[in-house]
ModelCIF file with pLDDT and N, C-alpha, C, O atoms, coordinates in Angstrom:
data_MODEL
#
_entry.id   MODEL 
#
_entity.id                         1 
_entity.type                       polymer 
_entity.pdbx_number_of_molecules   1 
#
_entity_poly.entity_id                      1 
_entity_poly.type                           'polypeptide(L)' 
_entity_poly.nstd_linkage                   no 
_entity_poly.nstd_monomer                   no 
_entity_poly.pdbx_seq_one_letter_code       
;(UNK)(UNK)(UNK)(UNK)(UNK)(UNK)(UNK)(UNK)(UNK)(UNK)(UNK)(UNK)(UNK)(UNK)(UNK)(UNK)
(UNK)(UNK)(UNK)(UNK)(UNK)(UNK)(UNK)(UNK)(UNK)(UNK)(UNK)(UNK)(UNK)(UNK)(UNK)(UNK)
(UNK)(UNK)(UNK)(UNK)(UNK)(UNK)(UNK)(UNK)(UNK)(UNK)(UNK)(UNK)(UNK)
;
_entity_poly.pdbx_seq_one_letter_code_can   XXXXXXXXXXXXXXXXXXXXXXXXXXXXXXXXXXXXXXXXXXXXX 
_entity_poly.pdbx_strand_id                 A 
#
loop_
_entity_poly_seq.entity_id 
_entity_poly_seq.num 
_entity_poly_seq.mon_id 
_entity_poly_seq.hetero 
1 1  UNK n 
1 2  UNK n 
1 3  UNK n 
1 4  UNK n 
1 5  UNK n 
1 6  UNK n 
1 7  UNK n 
1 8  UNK n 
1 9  UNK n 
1 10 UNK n 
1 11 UNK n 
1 12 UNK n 
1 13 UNK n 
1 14 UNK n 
1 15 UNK n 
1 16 UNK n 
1 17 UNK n 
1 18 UNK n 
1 19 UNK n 
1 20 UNK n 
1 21 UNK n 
1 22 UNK n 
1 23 UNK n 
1 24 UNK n 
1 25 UNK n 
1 26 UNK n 
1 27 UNK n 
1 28 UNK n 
1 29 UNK n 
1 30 UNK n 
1 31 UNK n 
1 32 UNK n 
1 33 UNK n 
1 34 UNK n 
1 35 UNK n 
1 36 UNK n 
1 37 UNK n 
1 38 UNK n 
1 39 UNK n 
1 40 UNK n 
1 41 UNK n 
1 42 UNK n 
1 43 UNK n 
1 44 UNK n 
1 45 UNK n 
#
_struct_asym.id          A 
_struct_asym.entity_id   1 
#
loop_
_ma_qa_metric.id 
_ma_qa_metric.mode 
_ma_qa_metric.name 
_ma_qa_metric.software_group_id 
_ma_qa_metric.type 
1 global pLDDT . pLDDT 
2 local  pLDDT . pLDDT 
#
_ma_qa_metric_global.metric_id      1 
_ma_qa_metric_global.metric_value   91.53 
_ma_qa_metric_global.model_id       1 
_ma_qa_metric_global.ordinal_id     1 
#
loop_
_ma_qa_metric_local.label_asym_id 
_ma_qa_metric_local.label_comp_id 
_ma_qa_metric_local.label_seq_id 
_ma_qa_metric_local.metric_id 
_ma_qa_metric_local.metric_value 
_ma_qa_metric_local.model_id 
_ma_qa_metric_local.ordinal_id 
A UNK 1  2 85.00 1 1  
A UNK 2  2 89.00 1 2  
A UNK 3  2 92.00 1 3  
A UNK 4  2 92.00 1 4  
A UNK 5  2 92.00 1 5  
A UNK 6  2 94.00 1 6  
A UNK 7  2 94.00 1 7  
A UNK 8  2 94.00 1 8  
A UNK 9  2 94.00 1 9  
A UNK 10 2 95.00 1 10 
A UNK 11 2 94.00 1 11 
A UNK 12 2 96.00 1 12 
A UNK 13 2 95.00 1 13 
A UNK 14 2 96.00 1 14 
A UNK 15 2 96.00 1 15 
A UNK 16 2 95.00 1 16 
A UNK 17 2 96.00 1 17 
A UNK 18 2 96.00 1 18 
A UNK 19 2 93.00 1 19 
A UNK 20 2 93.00 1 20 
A UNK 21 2 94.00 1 21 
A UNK 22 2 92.00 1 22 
A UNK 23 2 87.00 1 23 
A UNK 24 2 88.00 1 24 
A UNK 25 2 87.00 1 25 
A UNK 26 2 80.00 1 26 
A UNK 27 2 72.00 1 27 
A UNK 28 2 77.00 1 28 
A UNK 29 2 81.00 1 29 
A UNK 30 2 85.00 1 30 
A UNK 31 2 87.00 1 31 
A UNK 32 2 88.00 1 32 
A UNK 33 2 89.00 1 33 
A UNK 34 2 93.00 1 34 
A UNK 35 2 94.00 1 35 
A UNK 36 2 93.00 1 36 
A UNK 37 2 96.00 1 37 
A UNK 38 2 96.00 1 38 
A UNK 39 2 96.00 1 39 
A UNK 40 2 96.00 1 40 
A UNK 41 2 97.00 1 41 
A UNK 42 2 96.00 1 42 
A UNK 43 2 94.00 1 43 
A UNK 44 2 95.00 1 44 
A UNK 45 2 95.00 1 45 
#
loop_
_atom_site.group_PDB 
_atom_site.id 
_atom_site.type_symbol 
_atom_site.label_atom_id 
_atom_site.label_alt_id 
_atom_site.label_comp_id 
_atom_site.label_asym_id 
_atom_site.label_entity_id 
_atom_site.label_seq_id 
_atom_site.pdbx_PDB_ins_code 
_atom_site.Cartn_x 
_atom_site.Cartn_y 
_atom_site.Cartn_z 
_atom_site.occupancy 
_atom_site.B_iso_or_equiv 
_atom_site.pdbx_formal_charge 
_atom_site.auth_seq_id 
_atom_site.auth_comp_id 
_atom_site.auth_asym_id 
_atom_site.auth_atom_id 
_atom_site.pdbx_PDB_model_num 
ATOM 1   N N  . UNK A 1 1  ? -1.356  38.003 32.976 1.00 85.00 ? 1  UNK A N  1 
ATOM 2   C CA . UNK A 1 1  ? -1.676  36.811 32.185 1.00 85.00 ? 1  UNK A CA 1 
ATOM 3   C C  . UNK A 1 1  ? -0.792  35.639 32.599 1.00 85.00 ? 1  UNK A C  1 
ATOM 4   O O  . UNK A 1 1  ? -1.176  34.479 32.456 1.00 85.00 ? 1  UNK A O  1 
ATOM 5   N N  . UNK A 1 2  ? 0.435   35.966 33.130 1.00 89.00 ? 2  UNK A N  1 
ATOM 6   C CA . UNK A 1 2  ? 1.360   34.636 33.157 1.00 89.00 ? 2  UNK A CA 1 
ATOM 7   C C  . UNK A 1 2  ? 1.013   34.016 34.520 1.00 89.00 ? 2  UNK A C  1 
ATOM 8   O O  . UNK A 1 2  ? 1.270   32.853 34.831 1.00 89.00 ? 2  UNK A O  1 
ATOM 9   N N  . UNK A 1 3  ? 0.344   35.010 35.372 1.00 92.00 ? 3  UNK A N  1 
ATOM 10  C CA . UNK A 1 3  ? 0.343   34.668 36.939 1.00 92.00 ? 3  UNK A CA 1 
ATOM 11  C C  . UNK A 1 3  ? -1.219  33.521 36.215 1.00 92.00 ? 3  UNK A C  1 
ATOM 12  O O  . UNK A 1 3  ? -1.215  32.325 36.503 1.00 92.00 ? 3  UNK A O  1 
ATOM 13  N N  . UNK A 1 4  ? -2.174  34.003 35.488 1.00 92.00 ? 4  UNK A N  1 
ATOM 14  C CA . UNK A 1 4  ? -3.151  33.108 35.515 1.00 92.00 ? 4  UNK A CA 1 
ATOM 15  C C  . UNK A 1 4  ? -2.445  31.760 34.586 1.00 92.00 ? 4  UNK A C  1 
ATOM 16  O O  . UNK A 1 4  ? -2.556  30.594 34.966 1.00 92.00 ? 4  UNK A O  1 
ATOM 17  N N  . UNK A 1 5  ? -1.810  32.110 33.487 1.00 92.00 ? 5  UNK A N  1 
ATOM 18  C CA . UNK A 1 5  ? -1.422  30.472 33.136 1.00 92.00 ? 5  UNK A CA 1 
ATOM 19  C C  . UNK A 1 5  ? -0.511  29.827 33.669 1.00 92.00 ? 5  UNK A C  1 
ATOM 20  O O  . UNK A 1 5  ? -0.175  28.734 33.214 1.00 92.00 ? 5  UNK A O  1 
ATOM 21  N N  . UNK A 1 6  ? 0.226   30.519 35.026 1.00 94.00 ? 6  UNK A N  1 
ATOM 22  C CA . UNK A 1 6  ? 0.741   29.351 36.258 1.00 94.00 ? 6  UNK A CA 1 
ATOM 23  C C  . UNK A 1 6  ? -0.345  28.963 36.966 1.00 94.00 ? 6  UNK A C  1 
ATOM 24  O O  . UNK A 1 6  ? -0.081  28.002 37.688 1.00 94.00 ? 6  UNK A O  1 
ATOM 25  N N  . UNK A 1 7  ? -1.347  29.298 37.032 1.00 94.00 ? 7  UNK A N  1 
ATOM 26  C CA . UNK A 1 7  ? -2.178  28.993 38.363 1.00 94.00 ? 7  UNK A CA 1 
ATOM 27  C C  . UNK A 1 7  ? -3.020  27.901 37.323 1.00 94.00 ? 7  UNK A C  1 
ATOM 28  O O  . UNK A 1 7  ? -3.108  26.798 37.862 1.00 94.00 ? 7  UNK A O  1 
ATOM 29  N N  . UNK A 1 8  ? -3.614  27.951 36.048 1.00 94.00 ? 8  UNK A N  1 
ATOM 30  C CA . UNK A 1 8  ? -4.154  26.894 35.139 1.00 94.00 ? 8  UNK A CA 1 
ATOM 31  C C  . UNK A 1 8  ? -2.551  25.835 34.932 1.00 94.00 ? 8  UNK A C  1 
ATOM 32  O O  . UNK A 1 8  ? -2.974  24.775 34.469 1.00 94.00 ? 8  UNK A O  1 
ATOM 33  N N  . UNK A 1 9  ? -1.847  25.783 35.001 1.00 94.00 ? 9  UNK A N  1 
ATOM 34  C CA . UNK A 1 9  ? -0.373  25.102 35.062 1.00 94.00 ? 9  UNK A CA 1 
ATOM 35  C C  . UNK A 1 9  ? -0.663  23.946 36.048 1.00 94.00 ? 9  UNK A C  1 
ATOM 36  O O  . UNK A 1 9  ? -0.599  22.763 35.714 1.00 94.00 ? 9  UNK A O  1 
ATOM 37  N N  . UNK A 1 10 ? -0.977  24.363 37.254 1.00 95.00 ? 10 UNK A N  1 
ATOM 38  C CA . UNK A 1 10 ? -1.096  23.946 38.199 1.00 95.00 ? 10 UNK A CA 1 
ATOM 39  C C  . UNK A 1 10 ? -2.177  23.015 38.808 1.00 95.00 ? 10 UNK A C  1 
ATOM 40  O O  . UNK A 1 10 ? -2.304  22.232 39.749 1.00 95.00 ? 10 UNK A O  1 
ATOM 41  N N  . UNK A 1 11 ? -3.011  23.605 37.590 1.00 94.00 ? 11 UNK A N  1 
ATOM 42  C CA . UNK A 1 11 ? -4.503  22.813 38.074 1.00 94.00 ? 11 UNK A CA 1 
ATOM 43  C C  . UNK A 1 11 ? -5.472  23.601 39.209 1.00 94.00 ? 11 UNK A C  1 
ATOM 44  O O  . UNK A 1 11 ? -6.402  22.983 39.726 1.00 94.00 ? 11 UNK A O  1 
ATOM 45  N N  . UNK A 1 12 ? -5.129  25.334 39.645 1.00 96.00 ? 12 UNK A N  1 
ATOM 46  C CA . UNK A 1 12 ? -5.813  25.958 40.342 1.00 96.00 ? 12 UNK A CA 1 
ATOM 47  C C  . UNK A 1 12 ? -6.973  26.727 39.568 1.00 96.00 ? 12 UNK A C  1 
ATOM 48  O O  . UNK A 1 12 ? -7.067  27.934 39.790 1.00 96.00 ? 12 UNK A O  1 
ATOM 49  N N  . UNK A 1 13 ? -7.636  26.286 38.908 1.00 95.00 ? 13 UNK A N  1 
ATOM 50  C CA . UNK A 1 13 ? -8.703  27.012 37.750 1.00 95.00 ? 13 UNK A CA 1 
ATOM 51  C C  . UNK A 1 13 ? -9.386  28.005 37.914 1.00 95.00 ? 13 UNK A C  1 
ATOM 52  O O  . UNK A 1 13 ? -9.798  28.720 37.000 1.00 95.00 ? 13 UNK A O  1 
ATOM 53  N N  . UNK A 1 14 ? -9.649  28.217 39.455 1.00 96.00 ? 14 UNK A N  1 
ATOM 54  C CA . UNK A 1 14 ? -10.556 29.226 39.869 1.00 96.00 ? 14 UNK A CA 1 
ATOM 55  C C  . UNK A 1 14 ? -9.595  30.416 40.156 1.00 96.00 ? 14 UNK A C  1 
ATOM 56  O O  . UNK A 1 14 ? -9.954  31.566 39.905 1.00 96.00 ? 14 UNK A O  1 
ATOM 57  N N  . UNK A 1 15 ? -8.455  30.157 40.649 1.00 96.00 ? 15 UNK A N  1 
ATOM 58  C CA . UNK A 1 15 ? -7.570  31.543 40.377 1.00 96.00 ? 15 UNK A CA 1 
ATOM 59  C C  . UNK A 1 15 ? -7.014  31.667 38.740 1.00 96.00 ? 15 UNK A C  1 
ATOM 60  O O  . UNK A 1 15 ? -6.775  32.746 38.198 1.00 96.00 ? 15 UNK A O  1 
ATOM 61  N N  . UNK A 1 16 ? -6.911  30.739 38.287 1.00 95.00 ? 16 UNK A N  1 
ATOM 62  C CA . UNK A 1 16 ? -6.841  30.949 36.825 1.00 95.00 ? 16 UNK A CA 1 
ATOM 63  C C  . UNK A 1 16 ? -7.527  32.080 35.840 1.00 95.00 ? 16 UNK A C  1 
ATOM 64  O O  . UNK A 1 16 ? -7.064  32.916 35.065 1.00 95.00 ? 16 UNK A O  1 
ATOM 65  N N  . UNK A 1 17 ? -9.007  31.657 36.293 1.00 96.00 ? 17 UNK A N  1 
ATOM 66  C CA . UNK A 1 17 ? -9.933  32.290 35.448 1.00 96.00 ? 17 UNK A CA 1 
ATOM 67  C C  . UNK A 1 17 ? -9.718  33.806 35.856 1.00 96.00 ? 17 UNK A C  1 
ATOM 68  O O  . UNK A 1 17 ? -9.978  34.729 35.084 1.00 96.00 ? 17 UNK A O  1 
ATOM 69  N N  . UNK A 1 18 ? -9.343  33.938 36.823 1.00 96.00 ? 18 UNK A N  1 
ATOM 70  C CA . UNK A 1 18 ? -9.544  35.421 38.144 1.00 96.00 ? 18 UNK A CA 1 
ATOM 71  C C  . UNK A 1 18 ? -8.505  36.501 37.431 1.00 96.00 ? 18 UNK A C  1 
ATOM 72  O O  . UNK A 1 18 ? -8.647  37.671 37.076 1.00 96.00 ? 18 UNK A O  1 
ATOM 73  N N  . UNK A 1 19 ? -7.359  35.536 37.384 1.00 93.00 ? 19 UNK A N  1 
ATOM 74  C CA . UNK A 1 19 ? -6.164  36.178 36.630 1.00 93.00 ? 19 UNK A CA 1 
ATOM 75  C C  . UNK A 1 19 ? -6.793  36.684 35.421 1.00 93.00 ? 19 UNK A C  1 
ATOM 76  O O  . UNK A 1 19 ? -7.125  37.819 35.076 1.00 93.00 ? 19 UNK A O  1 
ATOM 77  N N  . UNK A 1 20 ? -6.881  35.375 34.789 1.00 93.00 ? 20 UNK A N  1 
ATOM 78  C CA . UNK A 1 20 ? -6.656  35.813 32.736 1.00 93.00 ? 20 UNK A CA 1 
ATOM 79  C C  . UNK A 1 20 ? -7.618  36.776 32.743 1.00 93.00 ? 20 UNK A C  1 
ATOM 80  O O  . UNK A 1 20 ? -7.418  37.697 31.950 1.00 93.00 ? 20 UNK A O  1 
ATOM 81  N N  . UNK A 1 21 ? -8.932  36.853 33.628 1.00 94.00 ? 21 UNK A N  1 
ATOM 82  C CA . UNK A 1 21 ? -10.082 37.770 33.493 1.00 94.00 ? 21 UNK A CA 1 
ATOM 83  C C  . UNK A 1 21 ? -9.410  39.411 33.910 1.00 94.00 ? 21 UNK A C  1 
ATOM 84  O O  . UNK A 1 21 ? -9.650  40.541 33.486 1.00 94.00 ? 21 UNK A O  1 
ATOM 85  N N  . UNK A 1 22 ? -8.916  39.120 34.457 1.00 92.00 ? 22 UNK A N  1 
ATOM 86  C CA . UNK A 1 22 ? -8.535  40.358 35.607 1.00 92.00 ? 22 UNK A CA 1 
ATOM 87  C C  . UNK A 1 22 ? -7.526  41.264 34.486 1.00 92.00 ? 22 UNK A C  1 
ATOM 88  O O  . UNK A 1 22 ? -7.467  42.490 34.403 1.00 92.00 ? 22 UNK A O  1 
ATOM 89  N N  . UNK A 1 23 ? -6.814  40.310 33.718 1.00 87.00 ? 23 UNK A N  1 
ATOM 90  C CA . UNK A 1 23 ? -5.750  40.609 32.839 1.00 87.00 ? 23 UNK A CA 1 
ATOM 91  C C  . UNK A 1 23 ? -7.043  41.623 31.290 1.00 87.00 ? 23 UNK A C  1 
ATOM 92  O O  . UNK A 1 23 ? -6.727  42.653 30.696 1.00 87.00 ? 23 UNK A O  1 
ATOM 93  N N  . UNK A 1 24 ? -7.882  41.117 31.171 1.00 88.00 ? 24 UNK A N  1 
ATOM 94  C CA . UNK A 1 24 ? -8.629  41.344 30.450 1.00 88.00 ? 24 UNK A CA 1 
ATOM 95  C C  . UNK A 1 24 ? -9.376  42.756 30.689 1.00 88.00 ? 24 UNK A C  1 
ATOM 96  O O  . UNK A 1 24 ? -9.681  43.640 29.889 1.00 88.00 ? 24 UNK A O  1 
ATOM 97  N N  . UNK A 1 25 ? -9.506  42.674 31.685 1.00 87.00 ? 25 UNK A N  1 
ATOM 98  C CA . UNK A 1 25 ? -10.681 44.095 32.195 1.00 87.00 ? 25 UNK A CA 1 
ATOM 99  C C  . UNK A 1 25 ? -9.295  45.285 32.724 1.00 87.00 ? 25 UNK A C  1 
ATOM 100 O O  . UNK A 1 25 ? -9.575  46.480 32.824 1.00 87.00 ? 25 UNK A O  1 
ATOM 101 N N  . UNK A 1 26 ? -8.032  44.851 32.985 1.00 80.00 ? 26 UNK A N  1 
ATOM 102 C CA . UNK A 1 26 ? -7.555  45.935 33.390 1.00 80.00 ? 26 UNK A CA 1 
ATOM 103 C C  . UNK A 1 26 ? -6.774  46.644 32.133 1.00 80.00 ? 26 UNK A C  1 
ATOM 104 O O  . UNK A 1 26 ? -6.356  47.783 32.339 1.00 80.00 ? 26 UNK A O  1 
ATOM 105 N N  . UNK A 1 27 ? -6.593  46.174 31.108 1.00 72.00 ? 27 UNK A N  1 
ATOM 106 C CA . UNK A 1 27 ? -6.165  46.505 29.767 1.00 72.00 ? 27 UNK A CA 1 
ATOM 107 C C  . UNK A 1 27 ? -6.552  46.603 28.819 1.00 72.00 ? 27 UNK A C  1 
ATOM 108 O O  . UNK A 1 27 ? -5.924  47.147 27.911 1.00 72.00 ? 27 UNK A O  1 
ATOM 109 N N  . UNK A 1 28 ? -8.092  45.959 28.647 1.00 77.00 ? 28 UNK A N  1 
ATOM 110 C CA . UNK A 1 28 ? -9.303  45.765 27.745 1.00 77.00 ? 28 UNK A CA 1 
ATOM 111 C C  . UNK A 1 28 ? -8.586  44.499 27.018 1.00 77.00 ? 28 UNK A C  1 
ATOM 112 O O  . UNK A 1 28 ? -7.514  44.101 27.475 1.00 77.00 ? 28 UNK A O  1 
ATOM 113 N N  . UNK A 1 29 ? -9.165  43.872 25.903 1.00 81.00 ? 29 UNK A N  1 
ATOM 114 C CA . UNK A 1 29 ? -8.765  42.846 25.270 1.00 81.00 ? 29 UNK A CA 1 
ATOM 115 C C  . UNK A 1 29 ? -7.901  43.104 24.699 1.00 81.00 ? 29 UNK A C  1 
ATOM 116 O O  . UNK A 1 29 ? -7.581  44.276 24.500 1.00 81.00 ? 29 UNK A O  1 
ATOM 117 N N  . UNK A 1 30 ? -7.013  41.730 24.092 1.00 85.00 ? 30 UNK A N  1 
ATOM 118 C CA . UNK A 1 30 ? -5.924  41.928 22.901 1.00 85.00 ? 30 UNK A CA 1 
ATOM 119 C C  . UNK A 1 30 ? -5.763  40.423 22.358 1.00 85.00 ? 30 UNK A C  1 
ATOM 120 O O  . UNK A 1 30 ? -5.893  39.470 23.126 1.00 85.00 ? 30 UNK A O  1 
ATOM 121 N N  . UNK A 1 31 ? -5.533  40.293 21.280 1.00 87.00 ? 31 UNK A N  1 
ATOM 122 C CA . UNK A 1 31 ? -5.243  38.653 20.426 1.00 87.00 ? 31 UNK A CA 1 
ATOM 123 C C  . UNK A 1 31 ? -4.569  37.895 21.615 1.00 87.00 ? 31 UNK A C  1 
ATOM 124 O O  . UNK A 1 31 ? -5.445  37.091 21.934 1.00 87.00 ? 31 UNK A O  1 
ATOM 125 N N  . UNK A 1 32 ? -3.435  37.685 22.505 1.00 88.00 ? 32 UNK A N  1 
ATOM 126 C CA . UNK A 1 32 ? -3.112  37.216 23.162 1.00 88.00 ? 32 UNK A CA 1 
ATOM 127 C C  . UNK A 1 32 ? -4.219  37.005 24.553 1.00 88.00 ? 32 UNK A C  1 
ATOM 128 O O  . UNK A 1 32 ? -4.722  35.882 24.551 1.00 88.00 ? 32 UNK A O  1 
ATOM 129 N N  . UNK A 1 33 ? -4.547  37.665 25.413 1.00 89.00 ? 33 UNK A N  1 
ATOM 130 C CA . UNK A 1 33 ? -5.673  37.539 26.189 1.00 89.00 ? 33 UNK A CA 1 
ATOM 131 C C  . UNK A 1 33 ? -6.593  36.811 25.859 1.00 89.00 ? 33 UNK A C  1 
ATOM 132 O O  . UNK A 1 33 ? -6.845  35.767 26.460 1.00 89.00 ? 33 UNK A O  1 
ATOM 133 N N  . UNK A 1 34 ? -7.497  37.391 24.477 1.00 93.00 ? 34 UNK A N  1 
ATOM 134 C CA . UNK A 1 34 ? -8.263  36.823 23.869 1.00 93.00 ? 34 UNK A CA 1 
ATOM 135 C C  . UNK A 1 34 ? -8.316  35.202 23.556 1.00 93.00 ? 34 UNK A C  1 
ATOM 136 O O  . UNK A 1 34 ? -9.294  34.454 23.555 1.00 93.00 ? 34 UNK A O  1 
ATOM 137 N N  . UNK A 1 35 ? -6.571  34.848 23.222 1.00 94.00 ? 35 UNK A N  1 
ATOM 138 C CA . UNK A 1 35 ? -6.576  33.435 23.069 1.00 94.00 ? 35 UNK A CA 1 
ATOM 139 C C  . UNK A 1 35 ? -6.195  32.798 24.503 1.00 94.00 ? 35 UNK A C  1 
ATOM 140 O O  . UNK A 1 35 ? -6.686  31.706 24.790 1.00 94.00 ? 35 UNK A O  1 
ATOM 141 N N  . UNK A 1 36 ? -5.337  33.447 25.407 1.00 93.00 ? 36 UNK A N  1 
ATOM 142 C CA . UNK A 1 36 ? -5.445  33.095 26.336 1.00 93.00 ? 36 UNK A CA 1 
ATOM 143 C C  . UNK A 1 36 ? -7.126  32.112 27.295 1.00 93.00 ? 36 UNK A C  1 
ATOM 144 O O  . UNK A 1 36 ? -7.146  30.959 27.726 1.00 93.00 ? 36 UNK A O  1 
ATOM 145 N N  . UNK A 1 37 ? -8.344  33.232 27.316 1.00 96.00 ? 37 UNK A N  1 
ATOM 146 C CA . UNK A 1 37 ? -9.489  32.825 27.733 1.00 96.00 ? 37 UNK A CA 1 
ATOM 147 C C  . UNK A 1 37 ? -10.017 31.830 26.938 1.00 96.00 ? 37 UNK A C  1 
ATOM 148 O O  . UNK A 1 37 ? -10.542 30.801 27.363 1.00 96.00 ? 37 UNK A O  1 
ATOM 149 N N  . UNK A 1 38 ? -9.818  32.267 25.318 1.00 96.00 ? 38 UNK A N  1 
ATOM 150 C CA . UNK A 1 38 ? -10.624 31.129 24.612 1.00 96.00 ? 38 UNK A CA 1 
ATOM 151 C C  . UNK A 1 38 ? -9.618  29.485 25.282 1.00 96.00 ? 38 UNK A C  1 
ATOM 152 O O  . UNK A 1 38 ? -10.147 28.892 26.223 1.00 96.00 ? 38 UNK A O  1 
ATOM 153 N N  . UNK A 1 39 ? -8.986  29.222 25.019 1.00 96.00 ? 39 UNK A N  1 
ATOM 154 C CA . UNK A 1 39 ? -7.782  28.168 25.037 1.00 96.00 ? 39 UNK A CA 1 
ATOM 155 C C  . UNK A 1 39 ? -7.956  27.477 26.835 1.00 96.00 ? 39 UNK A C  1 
ATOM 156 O O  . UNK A 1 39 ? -7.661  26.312 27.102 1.00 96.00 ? 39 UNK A O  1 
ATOM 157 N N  . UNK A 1 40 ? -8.369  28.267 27.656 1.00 96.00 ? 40 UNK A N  1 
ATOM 158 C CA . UNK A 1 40 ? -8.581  28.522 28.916 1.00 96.00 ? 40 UNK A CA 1 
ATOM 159 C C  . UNK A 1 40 ? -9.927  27.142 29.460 1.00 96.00 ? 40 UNK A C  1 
ATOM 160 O O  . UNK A 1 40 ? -9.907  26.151 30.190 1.00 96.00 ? 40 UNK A O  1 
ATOM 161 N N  . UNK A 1 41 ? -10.982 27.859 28.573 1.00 97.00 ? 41 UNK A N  1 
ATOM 162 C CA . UNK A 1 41 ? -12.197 27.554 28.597 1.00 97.00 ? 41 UNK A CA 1 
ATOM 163 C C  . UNK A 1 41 ? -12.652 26.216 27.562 1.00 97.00 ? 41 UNK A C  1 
ATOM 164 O O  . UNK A 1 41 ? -13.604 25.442 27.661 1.00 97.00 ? 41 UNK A O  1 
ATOM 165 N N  . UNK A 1 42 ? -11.393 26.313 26.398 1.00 96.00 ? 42 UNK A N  1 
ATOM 166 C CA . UNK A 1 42 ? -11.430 25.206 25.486 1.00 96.00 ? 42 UNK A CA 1 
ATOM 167 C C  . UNK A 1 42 ? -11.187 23.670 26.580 1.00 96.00 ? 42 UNK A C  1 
ATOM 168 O O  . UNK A 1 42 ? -11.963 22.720 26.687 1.00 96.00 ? 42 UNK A O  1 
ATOM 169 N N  . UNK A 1 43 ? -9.798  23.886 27.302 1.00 94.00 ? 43 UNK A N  1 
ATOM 170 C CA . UNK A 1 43 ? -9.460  23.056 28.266 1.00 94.00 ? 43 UNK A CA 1 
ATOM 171 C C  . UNK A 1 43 ? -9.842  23.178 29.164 1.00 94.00 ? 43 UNK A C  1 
ATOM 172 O O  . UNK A 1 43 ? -9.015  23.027 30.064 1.00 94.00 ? 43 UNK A O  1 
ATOM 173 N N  . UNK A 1 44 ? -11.377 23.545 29.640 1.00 95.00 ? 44 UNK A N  1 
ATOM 174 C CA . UNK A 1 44 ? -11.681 23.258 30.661 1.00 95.00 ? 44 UNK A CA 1 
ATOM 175 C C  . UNK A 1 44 ? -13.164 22.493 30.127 1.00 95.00 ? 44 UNK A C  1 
ATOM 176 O O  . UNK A 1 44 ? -13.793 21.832 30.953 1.00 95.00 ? 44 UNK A O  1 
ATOM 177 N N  . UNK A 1 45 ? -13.599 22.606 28.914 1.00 95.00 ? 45 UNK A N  1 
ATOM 178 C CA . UNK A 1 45 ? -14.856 21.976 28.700 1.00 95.00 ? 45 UNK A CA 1 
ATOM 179 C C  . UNK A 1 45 ? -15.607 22.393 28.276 1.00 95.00 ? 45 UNK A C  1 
ATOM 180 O O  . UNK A 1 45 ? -16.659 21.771 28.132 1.00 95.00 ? 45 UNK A O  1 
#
């Protein structure tokens, strides 16, 4: 998760999404992840 909100930090969005997603499917969801993507996708539009 932290590697994707450096890479959204940065303004790299497409490794962003890759991360927080990646973070998601290899642990299944959790409140943090969860707000991670929502918050993700809020700031992106």
């Amino acid at each position: 998760q932290a590697v994707g909100l450096c890479y959204k930090a940065i303004g790299n969005y497409k490794r962003a999404e890759y991360w927080l997603l990646r973070g998601e499917q290899e642990n299944g969801p959790d409140s943090s992840t969860t707000y991670n993507l929502a918050n993700f996708y809020w700031r992106r539009n």
